[in-house]
C-alpha atoms as a PDB file:
ATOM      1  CA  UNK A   1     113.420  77.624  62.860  1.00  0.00           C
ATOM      2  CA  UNK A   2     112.448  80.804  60.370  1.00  0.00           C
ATOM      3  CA  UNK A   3     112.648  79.390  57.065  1.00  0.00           C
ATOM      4  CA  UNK A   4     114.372  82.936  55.641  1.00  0.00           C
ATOM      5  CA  UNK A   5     116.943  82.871  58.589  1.00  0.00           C
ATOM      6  CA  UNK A   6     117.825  79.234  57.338  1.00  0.00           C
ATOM      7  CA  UNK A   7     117.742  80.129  53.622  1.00  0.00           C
ATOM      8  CA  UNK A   8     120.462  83.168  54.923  1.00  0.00           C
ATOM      9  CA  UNK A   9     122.505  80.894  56.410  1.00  0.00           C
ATOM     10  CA  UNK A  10     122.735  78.174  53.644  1.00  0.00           C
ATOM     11  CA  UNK A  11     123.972  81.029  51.165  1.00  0.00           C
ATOM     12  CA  UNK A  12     126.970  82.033  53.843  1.00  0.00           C
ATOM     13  CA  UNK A  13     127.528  79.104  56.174  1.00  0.00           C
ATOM     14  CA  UNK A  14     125.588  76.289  54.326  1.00  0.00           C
ATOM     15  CA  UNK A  15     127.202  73.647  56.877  1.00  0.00           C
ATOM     16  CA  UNK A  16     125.311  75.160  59.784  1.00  0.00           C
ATOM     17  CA  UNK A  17     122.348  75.759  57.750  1.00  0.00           C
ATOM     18  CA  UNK A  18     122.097  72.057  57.156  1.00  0.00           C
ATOM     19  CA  UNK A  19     123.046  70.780  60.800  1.00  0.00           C
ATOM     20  CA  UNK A  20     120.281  73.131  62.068  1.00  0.00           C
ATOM     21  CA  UNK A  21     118.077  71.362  60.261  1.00  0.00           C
ATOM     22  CA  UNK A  22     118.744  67.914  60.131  1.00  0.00           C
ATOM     23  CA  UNK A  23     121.196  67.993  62.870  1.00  0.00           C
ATOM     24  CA  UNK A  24     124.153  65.765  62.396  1.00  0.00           C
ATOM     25  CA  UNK A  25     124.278  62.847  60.288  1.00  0.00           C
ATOM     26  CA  UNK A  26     125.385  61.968  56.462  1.00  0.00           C
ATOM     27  CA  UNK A  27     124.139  65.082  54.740  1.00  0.00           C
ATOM     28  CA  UNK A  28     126.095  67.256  57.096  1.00  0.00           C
ATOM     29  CA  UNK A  29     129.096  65.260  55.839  1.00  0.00           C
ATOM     30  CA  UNK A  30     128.351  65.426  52.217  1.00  0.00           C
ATOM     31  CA  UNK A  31     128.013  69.021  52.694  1.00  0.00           C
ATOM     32  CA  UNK A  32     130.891  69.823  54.543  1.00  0.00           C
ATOM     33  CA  UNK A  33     133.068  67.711  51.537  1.00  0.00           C
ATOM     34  CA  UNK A  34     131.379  69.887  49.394  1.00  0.00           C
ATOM     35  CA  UNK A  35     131.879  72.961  50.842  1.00  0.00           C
ATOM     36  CA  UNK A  36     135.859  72.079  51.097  1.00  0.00           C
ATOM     37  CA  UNK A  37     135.961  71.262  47.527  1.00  0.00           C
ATOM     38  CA  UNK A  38     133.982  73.667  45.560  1.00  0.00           C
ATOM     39  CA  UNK A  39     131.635  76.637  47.588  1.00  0.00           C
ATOM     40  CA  UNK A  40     129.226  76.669  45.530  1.00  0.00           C
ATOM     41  CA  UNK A  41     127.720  72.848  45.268  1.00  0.00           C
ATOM     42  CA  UNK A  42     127.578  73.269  49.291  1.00  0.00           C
ATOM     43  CA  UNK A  43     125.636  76.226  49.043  1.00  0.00           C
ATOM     44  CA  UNK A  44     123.100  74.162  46.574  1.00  0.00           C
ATOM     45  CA  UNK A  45     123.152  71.186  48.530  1.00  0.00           C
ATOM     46  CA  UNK A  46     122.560  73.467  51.448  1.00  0.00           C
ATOM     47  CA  UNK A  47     119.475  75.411  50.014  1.00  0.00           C
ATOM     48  CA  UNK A  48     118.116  72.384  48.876  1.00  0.00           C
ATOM     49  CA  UNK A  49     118.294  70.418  52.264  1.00  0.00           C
ATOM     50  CA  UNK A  50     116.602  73.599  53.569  1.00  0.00           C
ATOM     51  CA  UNK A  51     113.926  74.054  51.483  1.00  0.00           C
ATOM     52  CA  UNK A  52     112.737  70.434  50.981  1.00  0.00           C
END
């Protein structure tokens, strides 16, 4: 998958962002807990994930 697309998507849906591209497992999890408590640290988590 384009690597900009995926960096697009982890700023405004960073849960999709990281199941595209590690499918599901535990960082989808941490990232959707993240995402429900705070935006932001799911976005970072997110862009991380992606960019690694």
């Amino acid at each position: 998958m384009n690597k900009v697309l995926l960096i697009v998507l982890a700023i405004f849906l960073p849960p999709l962002a990281v199941l595209l591209k590690n499918g599901v497992g535990k960082d989808l999890i941490i990232n959707i807990v993240l995402c429900l408590l705070f935006y932001i640290p799911g976005v970072v988590h997110a862009l991380w994930l992606v960019t690694k």
